[in-house]
C-alpha atoms as a PDB file:
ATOM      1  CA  UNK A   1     -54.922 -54.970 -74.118  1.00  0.00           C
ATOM      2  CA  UNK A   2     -52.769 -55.964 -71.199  1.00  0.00           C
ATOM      3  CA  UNK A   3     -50.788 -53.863 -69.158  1.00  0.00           C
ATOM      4  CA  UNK A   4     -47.527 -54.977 -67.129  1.00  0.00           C
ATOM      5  CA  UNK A   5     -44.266 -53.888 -65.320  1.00  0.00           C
ATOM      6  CA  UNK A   6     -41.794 -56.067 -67.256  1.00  0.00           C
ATOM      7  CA  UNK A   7     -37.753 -57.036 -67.617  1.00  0.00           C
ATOM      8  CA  UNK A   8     -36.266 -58.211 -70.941  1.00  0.00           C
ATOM      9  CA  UNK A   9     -34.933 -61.185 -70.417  1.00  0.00           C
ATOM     10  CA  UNK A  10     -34.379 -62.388 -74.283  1.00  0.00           C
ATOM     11  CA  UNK A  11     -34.846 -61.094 -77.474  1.00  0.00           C
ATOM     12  CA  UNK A  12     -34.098 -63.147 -81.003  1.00  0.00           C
ATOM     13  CA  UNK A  13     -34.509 -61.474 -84.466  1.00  0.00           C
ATOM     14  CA  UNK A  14     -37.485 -62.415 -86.555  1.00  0.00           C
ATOM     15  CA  UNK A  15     -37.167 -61.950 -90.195  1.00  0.00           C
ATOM     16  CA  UNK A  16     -35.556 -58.899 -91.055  1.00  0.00           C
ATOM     17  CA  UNK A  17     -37.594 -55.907 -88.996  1.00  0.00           C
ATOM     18  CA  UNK A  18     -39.027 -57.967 -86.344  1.00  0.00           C
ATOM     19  CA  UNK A  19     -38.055 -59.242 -82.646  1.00  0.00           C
ATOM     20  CA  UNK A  20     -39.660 -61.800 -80.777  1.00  0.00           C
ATOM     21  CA  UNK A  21     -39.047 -60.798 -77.156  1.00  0.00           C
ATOM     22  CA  UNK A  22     -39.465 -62.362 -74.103  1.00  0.00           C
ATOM     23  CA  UNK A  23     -40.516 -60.714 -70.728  1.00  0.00           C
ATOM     24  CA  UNK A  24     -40.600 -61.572 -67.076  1.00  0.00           C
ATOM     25  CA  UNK A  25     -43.632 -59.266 -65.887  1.00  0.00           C
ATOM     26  CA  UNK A  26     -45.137 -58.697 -62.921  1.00  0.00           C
ATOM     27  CA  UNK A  27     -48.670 -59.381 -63.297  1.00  0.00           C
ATOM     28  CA  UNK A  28     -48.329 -61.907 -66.299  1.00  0.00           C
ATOM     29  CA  UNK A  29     -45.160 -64.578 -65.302  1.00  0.00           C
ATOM     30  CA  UNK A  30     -43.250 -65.192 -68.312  1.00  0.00           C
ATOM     31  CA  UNK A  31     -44.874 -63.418 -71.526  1.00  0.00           C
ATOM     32  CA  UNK A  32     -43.499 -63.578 -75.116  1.00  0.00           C
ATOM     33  CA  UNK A  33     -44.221 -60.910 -77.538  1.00  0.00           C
ATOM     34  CA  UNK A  34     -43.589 -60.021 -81.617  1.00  0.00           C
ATOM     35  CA  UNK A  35     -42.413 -56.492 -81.681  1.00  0.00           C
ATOM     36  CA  UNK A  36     -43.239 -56.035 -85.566  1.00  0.00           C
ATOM     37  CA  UNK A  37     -41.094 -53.893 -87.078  1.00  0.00           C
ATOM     38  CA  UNK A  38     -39.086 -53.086 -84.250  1.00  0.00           C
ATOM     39  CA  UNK A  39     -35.150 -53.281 -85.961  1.00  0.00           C
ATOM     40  CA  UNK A  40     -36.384 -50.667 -88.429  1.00  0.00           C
ATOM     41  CA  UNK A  41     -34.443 -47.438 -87.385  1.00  0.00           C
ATOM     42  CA  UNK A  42     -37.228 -45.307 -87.574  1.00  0.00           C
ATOM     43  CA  UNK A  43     -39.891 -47.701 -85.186  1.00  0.00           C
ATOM     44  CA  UNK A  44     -41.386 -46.303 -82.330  1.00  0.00           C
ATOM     45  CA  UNK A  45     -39.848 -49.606 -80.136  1.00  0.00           C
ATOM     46  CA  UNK A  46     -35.918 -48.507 -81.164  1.00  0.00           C
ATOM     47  CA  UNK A  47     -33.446 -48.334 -78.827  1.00  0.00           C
ATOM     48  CA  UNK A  48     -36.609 -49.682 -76.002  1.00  0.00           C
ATOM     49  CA  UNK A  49     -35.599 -53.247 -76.601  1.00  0.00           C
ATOM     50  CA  UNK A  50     -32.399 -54.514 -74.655  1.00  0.00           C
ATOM     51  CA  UNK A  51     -31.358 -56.633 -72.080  1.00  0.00           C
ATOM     52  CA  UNK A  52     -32.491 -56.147 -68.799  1.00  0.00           C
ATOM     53  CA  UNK A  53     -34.390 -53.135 -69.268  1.00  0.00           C
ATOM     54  CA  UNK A  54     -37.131 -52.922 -66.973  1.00  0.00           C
ATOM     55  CA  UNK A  55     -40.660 -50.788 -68.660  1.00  0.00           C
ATOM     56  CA  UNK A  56     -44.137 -51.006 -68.419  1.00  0.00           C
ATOM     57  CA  UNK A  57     -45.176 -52.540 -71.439  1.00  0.00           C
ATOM     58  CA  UNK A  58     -48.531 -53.085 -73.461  1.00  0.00           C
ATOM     59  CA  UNK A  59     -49.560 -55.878 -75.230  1.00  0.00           C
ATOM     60  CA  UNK A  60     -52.405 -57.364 -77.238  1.00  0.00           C
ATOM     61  CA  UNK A  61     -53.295 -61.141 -76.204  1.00  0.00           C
ATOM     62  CA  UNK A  62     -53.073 -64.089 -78.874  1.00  0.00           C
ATOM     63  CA  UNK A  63     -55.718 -65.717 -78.545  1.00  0.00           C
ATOM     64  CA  UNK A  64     -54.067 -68.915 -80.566  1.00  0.00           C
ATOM     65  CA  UNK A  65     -50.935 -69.247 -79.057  1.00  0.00           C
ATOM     66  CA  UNK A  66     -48.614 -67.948 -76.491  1.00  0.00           C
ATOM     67  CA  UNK A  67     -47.101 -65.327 -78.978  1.00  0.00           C
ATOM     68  CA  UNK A  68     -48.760 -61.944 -78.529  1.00  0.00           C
ATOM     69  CA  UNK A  69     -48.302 -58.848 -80.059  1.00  0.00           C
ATOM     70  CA  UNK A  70     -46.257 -55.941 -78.297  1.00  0.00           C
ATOM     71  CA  UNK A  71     -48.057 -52.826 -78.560  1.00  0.00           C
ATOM     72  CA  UNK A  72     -45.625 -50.172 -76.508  1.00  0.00           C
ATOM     73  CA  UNK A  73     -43.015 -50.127 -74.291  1.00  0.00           C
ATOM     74  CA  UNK A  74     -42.711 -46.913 -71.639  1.00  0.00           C
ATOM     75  CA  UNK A  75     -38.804 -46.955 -70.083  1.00  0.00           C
ATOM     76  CA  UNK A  76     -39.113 -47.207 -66.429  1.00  0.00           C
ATOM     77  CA  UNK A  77     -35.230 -48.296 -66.135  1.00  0.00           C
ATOM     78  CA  UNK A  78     -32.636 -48.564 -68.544  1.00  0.00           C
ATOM     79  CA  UNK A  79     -29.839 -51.194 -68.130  1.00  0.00           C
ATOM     80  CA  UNK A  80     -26.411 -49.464 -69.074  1.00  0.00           C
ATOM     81  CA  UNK A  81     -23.660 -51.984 -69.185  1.00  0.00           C
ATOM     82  CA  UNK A  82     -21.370 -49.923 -70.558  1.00  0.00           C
ATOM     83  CA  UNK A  83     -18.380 -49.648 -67.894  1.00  0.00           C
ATOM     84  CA  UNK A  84     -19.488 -52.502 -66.163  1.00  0.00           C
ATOM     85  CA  UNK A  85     -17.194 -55.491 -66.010  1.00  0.00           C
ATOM     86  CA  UNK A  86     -18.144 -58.018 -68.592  1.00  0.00           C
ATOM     87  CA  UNK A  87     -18.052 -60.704 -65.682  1.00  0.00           C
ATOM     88  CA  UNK A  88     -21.319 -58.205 -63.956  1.00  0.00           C
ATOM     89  CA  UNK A  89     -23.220 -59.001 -67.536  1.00  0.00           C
ATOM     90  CA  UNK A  90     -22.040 -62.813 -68.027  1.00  0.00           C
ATOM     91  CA  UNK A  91     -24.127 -63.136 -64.183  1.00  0.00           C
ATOM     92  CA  UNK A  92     -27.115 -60.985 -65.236  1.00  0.00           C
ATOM     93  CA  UNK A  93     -27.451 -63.342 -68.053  1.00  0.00           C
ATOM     94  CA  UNK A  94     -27.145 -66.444 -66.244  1.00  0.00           C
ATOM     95  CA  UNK A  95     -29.947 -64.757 -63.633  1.00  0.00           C
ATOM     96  CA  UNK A  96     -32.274 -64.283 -66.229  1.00  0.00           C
ATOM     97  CA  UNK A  97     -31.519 -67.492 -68.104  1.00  0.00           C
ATOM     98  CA  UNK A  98     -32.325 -69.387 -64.657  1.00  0.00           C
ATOM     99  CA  UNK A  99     -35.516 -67.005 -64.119  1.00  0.00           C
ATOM    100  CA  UNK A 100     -36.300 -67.888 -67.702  1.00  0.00           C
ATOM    101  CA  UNK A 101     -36.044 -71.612 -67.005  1.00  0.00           C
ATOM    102  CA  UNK A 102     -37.970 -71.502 -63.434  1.00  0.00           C
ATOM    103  CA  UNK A 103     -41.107 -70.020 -64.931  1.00  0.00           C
ATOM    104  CA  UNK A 104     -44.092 -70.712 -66.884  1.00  0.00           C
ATOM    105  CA  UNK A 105     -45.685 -68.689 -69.718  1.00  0.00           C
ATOM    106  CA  UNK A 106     -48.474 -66.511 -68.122  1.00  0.00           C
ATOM    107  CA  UNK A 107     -48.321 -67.678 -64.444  1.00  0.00           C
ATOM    108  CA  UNK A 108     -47.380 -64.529 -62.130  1.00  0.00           C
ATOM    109  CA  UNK A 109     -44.338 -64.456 -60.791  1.00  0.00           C
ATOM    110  CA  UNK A 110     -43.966 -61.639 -58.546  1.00  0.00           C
ATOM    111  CA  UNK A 111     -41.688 -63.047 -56.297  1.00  0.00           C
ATOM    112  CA  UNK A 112     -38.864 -64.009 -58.826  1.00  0.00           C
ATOM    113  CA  UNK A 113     -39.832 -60.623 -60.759  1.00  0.00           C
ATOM    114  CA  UNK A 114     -38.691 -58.844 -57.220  1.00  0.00           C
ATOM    115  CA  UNK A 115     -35.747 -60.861 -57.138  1.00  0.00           C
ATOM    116  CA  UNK A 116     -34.628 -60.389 -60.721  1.00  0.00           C
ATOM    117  CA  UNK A 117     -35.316 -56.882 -60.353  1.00  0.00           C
ATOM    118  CA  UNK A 118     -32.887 -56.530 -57.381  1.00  0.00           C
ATOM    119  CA  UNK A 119     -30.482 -58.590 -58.790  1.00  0.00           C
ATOM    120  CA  UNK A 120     -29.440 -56.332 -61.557  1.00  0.00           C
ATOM    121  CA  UNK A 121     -29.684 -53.555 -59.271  1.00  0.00           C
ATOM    122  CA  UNK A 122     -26.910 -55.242 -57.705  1.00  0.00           C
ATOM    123  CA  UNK A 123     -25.144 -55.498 -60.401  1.00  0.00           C
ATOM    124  CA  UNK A 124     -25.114 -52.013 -61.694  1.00  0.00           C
ATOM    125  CA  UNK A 125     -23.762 -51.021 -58.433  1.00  0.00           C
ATOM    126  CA  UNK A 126     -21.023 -54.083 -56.959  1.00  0.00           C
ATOM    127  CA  UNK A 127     -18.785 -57.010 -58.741  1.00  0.00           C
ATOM    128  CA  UNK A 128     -20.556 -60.173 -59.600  1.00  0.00           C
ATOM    129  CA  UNK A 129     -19.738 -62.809 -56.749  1.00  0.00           C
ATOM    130  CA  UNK A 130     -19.674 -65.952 -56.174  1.00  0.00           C
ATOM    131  CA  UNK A 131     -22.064 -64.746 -53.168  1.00  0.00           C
ATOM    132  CA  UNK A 132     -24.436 -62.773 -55.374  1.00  0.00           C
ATOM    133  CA  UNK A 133     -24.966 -66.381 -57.376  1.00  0.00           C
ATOM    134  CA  UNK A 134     -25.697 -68.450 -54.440  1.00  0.00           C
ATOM    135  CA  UNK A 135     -27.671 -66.225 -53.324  1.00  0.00           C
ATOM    136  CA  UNK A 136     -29.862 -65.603 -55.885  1.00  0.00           C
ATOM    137  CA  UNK A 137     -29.987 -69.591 -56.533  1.00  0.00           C
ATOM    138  CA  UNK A 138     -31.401 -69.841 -52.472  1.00  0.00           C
ATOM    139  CA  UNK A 139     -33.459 -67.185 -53.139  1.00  0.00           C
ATOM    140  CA  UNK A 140     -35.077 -68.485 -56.003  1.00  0.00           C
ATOM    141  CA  UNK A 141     -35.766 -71.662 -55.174  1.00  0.00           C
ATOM    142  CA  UNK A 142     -37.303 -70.438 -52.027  1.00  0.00           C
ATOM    143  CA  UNK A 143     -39.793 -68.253 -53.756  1.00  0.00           C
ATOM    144  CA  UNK A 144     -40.388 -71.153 -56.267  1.00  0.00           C
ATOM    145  CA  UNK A 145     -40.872 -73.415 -53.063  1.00  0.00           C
ATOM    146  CA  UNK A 146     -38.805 -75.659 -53.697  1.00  0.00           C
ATOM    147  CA  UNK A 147     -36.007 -75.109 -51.371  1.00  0.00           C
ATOM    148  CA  UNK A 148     -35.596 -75.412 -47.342  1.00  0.00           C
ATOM    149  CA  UNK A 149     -32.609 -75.481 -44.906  1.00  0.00           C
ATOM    150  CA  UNK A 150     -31.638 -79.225 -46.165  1.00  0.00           C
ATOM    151  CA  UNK A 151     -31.970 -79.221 -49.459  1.00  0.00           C
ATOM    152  CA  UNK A 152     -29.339 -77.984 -51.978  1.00  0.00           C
ATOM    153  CA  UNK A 153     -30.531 -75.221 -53.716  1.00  0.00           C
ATOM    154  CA  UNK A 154     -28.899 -76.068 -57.055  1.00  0.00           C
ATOM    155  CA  UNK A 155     -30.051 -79.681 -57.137  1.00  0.00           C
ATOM    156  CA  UNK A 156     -33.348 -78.254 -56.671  1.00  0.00           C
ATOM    157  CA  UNK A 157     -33.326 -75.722 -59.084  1.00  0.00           C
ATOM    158  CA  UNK A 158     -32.089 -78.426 -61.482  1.00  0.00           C
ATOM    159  CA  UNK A 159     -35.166 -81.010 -60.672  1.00  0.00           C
ATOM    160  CA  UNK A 160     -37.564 -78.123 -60.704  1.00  0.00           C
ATOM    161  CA  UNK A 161     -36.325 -76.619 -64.386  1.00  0.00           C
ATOM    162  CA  UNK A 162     -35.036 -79.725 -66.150  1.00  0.00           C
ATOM    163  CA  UNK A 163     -31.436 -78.451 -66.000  1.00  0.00           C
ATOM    164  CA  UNK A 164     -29.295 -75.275 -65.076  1.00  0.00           C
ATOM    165  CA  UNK A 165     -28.054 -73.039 -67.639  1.00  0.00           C
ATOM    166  CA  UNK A 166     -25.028 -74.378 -69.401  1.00  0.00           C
ATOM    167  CA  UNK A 167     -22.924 -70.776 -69.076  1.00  0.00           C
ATOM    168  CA  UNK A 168     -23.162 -71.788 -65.299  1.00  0.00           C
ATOM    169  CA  UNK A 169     -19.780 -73.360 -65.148  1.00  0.00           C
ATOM    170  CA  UNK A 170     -17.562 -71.143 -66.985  1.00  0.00           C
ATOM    171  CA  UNK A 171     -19.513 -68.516 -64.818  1.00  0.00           C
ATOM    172  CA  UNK A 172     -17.794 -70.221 -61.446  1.00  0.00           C
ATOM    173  CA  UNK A 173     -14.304 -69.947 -63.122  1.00  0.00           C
ATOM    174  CA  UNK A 174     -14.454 -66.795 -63.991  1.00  0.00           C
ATOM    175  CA  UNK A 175     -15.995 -65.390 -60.366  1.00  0.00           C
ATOM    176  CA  UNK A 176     -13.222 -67.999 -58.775  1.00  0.00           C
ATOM    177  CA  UNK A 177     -10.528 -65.587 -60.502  1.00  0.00           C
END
């Protein structure tokens, strides 16, 4: 059983009582897991699995692929969006899309758990920004290592992952407005 500080960072519906949910942890990197059962009403996991909640789950390692099996969730930090301005959620998404895109399964991340971590602490508390996005970008590509005083953070965020999230330019218009 493995042990870890975690964020949600995506969560799709498996069948019809199951999530497959993905994690950024601290001591793990990137870690998906089947939470069986878990749309069920009356499962221990309900109401434990949104967005951006930050807990310190439990999970048993696959040993044949990179699907494991949640085992508990504690709530360390719920994520409330409710009063927040939908523009604050549209930037936590794109944050944890990027994060999502930066890492690999089951390398430790620590760095970009941090910075994820005070990201949407940010954004519980201020309006998204055009400055909160750039710097998050700088900051992430700095802890990946990939970034330095002359080189674009974007463009190296984009060679590092393969591409930058699509919702990235409807996100500028909307934080231009």
């Amino acid at each position: 059983m493995e042990h870890s500080p975690a964020i949600l960072i995506r969560r799709r519906a498996w069948g019809d009582t199951s999530w497959i949910v993905t994690w950024l942890t601290l001591g793990h990197g990137k870690v998906s897991t089947m939470a069986r059962g878990a749309r069920r009403p009356t499962s221990p996991f309900a109401g434990k699995l949104d967005l951006f909640y930050i807990g310190e789950i439990s999970f048993a390692p696959s040993r044949k692929s990179t699907l494991h099996t949640l085992r508990e969730i504690q709530i360390l930090e719920p994520f409330d969006p409710s009063g927040l301005p939908s523009s604050n959620l549209f930037l936590c998404c794109y944050f944890a899309e990027l994060a999502d895109l930066a890492t690999e399964p089951g390398t430790p991340v620590s760095g970009i758990f941090d910075l994820l971590t005070r990201a949407l602490a940010h954004l519980r508390n201020n309006a998204a920004s055009l400055r909160a996005l750039d710097f998050f970008e700088k900051e992430l590509s700095r802890t990946l290592g990939i970034g330095d005083a002359g080189t674009r953070p974007l463009a190296a965020l984009e060679g590092h992952c393969g591409r930058i999230p699509r919702s990235r330019s409807a996100l500028l218009r909307l934080l231009k407005t």
